[in-house]
Protein backbone atom coordinates (compact mmCIF):
# COMPACT_ATOMS: atom_id res chain seq x y z
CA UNK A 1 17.80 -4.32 9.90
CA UNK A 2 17.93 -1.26 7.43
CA UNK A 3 15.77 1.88 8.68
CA UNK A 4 14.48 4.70 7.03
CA UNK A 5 14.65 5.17 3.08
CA UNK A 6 16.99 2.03 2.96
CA UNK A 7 14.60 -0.27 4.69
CA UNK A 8 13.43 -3.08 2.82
CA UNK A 9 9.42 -3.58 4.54
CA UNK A 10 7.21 -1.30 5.88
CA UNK A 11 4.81 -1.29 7.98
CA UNK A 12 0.98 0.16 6.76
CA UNK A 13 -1.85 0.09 9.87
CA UNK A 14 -5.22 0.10 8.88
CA UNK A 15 -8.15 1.97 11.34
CA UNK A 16 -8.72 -0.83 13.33
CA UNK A 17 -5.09 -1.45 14.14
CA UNK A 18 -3.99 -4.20 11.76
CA UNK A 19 -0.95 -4.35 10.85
CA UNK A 20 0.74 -5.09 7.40
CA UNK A 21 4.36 -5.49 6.07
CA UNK A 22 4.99 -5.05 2.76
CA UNK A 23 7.79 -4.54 0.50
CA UNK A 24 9.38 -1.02 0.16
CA UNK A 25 9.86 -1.45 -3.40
CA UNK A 26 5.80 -3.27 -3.75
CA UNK A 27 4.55 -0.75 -2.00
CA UNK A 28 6.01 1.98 -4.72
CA UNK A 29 3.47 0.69 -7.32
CA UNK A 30 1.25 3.25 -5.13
CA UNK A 31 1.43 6.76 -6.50
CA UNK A 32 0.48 8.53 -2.94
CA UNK A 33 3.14 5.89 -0.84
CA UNK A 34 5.76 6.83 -3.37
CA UNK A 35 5.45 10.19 -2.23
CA UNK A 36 4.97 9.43 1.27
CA UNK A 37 8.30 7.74 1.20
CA UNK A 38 9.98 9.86 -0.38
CA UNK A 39 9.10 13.63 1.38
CA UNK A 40 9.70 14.04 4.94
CA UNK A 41 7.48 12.05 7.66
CA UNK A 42 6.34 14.64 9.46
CA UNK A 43 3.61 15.73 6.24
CA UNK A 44 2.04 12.30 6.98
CA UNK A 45 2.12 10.78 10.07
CA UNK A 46 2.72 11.40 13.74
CA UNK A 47 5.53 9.69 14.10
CA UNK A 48 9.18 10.14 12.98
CA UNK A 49 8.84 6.23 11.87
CA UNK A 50 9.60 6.39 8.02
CA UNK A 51 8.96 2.81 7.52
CA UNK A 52 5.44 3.40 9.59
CA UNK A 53 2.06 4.57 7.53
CA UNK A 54 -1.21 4.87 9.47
CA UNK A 55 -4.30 4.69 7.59
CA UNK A 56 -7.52 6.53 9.54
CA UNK A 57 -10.01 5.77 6.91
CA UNK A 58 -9.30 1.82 5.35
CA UNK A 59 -10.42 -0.79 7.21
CA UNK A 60 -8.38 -3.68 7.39
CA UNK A 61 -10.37 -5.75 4.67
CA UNK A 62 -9.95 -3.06 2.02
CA UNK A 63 -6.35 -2.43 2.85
CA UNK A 64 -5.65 -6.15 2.63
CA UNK A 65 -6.63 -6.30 -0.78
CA UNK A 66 -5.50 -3.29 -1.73
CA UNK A 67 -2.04 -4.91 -0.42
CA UNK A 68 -2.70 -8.34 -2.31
CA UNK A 69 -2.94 -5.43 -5.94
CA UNK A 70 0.48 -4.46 -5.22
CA UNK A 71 1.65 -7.58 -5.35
CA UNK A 72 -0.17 -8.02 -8.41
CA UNK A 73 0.93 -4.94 -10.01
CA UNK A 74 4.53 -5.44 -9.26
CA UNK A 75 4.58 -8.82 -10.62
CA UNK A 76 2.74 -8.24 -13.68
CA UNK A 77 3.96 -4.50 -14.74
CA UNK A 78 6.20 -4.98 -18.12
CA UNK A 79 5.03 -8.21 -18.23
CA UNK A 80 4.97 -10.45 -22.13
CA UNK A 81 2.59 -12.70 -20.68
CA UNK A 82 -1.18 -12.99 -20.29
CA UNK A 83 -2.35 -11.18 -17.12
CA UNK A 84 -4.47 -13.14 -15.39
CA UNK A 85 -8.06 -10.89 -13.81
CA UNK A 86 -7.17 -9.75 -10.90
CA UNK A 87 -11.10 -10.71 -8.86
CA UNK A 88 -12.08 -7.82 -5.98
CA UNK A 89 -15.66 -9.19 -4.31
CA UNK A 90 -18.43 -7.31 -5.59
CA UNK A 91 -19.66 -6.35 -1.73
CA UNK A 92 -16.50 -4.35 -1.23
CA UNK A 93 -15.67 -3.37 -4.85
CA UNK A 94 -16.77 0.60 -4.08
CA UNK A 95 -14.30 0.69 -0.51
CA UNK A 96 -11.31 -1.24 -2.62
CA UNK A 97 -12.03 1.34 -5.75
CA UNK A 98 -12.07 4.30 -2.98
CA UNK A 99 -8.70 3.03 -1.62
CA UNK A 100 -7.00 2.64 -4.77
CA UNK A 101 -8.31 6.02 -5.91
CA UNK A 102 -6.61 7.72 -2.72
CA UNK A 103 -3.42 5.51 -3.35
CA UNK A 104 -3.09 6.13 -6.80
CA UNK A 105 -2.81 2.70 -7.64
């Protein structure tokens, strides 16, 4: 298994511990994970884990969906045909919108 900048998941923790894979080159749809991944570890997390990203402030409901939208935008980026709506419940619309905001997504 690759490590580091070559590795093909990694691994984003939500606050209450949940864990998600997700693929490097998904997870680069994300303005603020591009740049996590691509400066040194140290600036964002405690650990020397480049394939690790520990989130203090998205519970793992937001970041799940926020997950399932860069799957979305991958797929559908430079796409020819329709885009289908991409739905985000209105009782957590405001913590997904806060999410994206921070991710640049």
């Amino acid at each position: 298994m690759s490590v580091g900048k070559d590795s093909k998941y990694i691994k984003l923790i939500a606050e209450d511990g949940h864990v998600f894979y997700i693929k490097r080159s998904v997870a680069l749809v994300s303005g603020t994970l591009k740049a996590m991944l691509s400066g040194p570890s140290e600036s964002w997390t405690e650990t020397q884990d480049q394939n690790k990203i520990v989130f203090k402030a998205i519970p793992s409901h937001v970041l799940a969906r926020v997950c399932d939208y860069f799957n979305y935008k991958a797929k559908y980026t430079n796409t020819t045909s329709e885009i289908p709506e991409f739905p985000v419940d209105p009782d957590m619309a405001l913590e997904v919108l806060m999410a994206a905001n921070f991710l640049d997504c």
